[in-house]
Protein backbone atom coordinates (compact mmCIF):
# COMPACT_ATOMS: atom_id res chain seq x y z
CA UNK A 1 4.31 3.24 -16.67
CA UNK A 2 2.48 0.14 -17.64
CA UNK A 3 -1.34 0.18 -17.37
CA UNK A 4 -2.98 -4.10 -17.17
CA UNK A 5 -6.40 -3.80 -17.73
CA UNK A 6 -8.17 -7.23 -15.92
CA UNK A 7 -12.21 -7.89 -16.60
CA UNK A 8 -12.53 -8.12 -13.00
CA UNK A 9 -11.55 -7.69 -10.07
CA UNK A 10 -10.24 -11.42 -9.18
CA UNK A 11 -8.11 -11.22 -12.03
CA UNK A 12 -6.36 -8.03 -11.28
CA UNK A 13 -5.99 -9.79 -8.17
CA UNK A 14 -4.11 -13.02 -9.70
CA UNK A 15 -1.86 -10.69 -11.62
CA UNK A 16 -0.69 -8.75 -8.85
CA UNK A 17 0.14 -12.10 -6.55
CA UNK A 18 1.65 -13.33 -9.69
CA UNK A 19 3.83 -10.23 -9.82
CA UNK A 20 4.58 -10.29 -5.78
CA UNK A 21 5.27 -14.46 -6.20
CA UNK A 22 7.97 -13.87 -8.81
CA UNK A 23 9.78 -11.41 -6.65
CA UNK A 24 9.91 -13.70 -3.74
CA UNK A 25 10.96 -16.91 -6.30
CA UNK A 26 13.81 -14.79 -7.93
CA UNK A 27 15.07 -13.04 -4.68
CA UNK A 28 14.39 -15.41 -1.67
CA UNK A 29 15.35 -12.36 0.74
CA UNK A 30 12.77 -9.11 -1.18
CA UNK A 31 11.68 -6.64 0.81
CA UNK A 32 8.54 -6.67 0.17
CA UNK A 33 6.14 -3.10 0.40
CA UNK A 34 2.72 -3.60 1.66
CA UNK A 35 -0.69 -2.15 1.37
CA UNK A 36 -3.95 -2.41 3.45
CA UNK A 37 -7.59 -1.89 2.67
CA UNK A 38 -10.12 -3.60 0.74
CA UNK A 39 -8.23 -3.47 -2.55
CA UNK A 40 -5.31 -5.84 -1.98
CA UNK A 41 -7.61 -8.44 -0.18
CA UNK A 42 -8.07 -10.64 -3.00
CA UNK A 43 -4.15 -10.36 -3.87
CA UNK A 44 -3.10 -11.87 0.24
CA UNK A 45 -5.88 -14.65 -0.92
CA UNK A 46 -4.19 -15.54 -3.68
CA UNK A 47 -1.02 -15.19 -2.10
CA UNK A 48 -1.97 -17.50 0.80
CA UNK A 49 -3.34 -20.10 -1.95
CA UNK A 50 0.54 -19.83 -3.77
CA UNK A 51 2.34 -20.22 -0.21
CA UNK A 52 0.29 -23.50 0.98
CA UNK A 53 0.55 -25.02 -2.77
CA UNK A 54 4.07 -24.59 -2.25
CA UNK A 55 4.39 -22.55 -4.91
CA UNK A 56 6.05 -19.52 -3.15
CA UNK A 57 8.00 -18.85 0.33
CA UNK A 58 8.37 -16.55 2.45
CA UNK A 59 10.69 -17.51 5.19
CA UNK A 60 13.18 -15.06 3.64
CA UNK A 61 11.44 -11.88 2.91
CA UNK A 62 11.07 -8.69 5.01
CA UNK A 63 7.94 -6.78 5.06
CA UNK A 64 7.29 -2.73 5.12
CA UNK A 65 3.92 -2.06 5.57
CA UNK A 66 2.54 1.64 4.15
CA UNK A 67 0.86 2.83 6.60
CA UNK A 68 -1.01 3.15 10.23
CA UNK A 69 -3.50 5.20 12.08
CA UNK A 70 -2.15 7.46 14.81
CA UNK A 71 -2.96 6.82 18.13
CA UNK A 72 -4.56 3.27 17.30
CA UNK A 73 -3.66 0.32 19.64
CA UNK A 74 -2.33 -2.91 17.72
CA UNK A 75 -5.29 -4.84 18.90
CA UNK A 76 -7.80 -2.72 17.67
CA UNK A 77 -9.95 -4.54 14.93
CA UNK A 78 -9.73 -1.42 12.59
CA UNK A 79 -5.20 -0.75 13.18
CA UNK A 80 -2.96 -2.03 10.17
CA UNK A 81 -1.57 -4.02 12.20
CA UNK A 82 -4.68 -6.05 13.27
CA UNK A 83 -5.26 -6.19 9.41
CA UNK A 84 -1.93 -7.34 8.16
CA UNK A 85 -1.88 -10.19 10.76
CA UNK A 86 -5.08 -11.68 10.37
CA UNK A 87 -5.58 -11.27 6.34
CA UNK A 88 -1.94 -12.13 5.41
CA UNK A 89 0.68 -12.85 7.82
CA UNK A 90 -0.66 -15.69 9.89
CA UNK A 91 -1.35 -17.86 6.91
CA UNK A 92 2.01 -17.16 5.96
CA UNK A 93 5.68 -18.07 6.88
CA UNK A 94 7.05 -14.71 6.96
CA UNK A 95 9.00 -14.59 10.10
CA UNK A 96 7.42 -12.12 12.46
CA UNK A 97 10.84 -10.54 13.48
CA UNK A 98 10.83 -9.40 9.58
CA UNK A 99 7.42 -7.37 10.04
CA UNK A 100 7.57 -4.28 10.27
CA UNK A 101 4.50 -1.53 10.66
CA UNK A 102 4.38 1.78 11.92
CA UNK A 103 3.69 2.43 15.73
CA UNK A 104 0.52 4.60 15.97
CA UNK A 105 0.84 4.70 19.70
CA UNK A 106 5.01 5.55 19.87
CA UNK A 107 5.57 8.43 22.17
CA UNK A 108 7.81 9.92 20.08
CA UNK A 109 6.15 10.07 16.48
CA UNK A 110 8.84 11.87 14.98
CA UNK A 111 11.39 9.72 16.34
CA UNK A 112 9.18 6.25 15.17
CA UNK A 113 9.01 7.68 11.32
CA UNK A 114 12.96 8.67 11.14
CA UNK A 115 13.59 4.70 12.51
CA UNK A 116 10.97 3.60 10.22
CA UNK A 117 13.35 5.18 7.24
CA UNK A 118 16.18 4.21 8.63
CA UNK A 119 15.14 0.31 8.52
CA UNK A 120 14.07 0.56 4.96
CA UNK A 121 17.17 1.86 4.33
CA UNK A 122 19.29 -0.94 6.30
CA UNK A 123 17.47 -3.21 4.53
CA UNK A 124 18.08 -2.29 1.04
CA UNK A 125 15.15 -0.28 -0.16
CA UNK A 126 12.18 -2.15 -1.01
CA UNK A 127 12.44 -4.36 -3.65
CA UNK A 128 8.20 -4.17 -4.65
CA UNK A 129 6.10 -1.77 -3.46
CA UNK A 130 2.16 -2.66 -3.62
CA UNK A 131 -0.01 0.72 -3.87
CA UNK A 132 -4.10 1.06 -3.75
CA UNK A 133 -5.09 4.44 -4.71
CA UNK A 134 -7.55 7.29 -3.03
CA UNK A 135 -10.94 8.24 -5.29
CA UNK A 136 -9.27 11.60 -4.26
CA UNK A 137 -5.65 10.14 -5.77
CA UNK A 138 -3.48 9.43 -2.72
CA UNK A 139 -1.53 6.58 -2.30
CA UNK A 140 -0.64 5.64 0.85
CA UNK A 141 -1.76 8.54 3.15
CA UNK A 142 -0.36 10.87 1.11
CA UNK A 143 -3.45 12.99 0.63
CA UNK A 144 -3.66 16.16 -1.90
CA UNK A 145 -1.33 19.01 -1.85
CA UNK A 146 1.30 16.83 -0.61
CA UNK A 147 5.36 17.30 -0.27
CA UNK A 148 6.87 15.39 -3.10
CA UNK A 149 9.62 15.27 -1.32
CA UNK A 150 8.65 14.02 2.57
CA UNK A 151 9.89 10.52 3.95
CA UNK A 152 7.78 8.70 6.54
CA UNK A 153 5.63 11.16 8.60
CA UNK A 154 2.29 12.44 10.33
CA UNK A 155 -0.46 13.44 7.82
CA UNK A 156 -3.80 14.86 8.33
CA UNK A 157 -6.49 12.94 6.48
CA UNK A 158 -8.52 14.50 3.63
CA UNK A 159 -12.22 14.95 4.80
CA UNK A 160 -12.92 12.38 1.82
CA UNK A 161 -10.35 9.67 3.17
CA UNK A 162 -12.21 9.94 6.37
CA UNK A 163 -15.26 9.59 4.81
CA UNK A 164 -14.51 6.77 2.82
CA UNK A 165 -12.76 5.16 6.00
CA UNK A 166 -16.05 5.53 8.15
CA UNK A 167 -17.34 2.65 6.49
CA UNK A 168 -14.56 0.51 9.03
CA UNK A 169 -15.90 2.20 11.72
CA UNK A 170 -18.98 2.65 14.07
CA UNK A 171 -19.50 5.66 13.66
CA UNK A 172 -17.00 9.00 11.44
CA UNK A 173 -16.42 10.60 14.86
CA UNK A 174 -14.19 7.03 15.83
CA UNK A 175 -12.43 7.51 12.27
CA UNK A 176 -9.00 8.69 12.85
CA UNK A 177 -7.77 12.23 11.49
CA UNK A 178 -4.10 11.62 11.11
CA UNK A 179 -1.75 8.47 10.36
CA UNK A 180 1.80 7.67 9.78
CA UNK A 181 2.59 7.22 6.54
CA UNK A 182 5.55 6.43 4.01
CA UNK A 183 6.01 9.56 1.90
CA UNK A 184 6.07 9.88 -1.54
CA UNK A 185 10.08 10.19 -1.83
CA UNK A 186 9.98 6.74 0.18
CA UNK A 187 7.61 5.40 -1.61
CA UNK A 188 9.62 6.81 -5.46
CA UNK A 189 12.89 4.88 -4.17
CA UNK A 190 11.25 1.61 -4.12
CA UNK A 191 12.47 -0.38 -7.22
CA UNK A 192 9.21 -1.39 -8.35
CA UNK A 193 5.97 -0.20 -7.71
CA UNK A 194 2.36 -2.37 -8.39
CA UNK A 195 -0.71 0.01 -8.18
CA UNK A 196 -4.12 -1.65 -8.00
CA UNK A 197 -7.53 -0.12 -8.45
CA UNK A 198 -10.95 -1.52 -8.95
CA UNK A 199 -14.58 -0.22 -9.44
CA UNK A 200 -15.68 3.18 -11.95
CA UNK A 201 -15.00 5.14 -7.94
CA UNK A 202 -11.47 5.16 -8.99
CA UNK A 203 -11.85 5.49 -12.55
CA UNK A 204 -11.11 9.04 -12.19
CA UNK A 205 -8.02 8.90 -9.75
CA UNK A 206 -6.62 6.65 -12.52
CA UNK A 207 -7.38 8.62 -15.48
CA UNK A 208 -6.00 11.40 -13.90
CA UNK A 209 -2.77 9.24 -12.86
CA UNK A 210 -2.21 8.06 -15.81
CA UNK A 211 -3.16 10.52 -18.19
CA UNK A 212 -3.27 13.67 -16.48
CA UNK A 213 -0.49 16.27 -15.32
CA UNK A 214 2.24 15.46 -12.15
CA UNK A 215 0.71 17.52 -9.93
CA UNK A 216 0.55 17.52 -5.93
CA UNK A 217 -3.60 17.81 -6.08
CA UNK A 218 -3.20 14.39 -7.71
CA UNK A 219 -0.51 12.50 -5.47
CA UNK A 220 -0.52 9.25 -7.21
CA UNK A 221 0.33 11.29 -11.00
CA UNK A 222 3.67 11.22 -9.61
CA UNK A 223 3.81 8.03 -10.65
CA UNK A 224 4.36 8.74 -14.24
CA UNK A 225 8.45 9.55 -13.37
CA UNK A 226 8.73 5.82 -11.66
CA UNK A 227 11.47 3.53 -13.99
CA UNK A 228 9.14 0.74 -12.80
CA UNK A 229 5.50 1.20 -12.10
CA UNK A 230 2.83 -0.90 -13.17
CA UNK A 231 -1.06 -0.27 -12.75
CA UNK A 232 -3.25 -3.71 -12.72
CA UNK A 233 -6.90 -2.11 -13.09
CA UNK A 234 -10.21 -4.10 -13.54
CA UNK A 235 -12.62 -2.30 -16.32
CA UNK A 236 -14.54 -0.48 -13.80
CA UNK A 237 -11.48 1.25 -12.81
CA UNK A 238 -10.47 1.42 -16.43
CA UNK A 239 -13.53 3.10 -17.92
CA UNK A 240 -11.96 6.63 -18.66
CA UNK A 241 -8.44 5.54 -20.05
């Protein structure tokens, strides 16, 4: 595990397009693993500024994204999907039939996370896999006490996730309980994996990723067994290490 400490959080951001970039450049056809929340914001920015320099394209790659809330429509403001598309993918050349994102709304949930798998799996396994991490140390929605072992399922969010989610909404009551998400065992076969934390809120979940024992109460510490995992931190999130 590699741990970049950046003095802020624009510059963690630069790194971790830099890192995303150079996938693309080398392997014109990545799949590519993707995150949501206010984290990896300032990474799509400065991913959008590479693409229309021409620095970067992404014509060839396929996208994965981590996660989405259960029972959310598309079009609602506050769905993954709503947030992928308007803060990444239509500044972008990514070629929509290469998007993929879990159905909250599928009738058959069980059936939508066993096709999920599947496609990651047709596809190669994800080349890069871009993480933010819980104050409470999940990654993805893989809250506390989790199965080290599950693929893409249904999870019941942590009363702190929801919490800390509320802020999206109008109100905690419209916050939703449970989401699909990419399980840890997914997210352990991706080849690489980029986690990103700013501010001294995470500056526990890190220290205790980083430094403290693989354990299910700290989902992300599993981390620590990845060939390829690198942590780009700003010193806020840094403070403990």
């Amino acid at each position: 595990m590699r741990v970049i400490i950046a003095d802020n959080y624009k510059e963690m951001s630069k790194k971790a397009a830099v890192m995303v970039s150079s996938q693309v450049i080398l392997k014109h056809d990545s799949v590519l693993g993707l995150a949501t929340g206010d984290t990896p914001l300032g990474m799509y920015k400065e991913l959008i500024k590479l693409y229309e320099d021409k620095e970067v394209d992404f014509s060839g790659v396929t996208t994965f994204n981590l996660d989405e809330y259960y029972k959310i429509q598309r079009e609602n403001p506050e769905s993954y999907y709503y947030y992928m598309n308007n803060n990444f993918f239509k500044y972008v050349n990514v070629k929509k039939e290469k998007i993929y994102i879990p159905n909250g709304t599928a009738k058959d949930i069980d059936e939508e996370c066993r096709n999920y798998e599947d496609e990651i799996k047709n596809k190669g396994g994800i080349d890069i896999q871009i993480l933010g991490i819980g104050a409470n140390g999940h990654i993805g929605f893989n809250e506390p006490d989790v199965n080290f072992e599950a693929e893409t399922h249904l999870v019941k969010l942590d009363k702190m996730t929801i919490e800390a989610n509320s802020r999206f909404f109008n109100s905690k009551d419209e916050v939703p309980t449970t989401a699909i998400s990419m399980g840890i065992k997914t997210i352990m076969q991706s080849k690489r994996v980029v986690l990103l934390a700013n501010g001294e809120v995470k500056a526990d979940a890190i220290y205790k990723t980083v430094k403290g024992k693989i354990c299910p109460e700290v989902p992300a510490s599993i981390l620590q067994l990845h060939s390829d995992a690198t942590i780009i931190v700003d010193k806020g999130a840094a403070k403990l290490l």
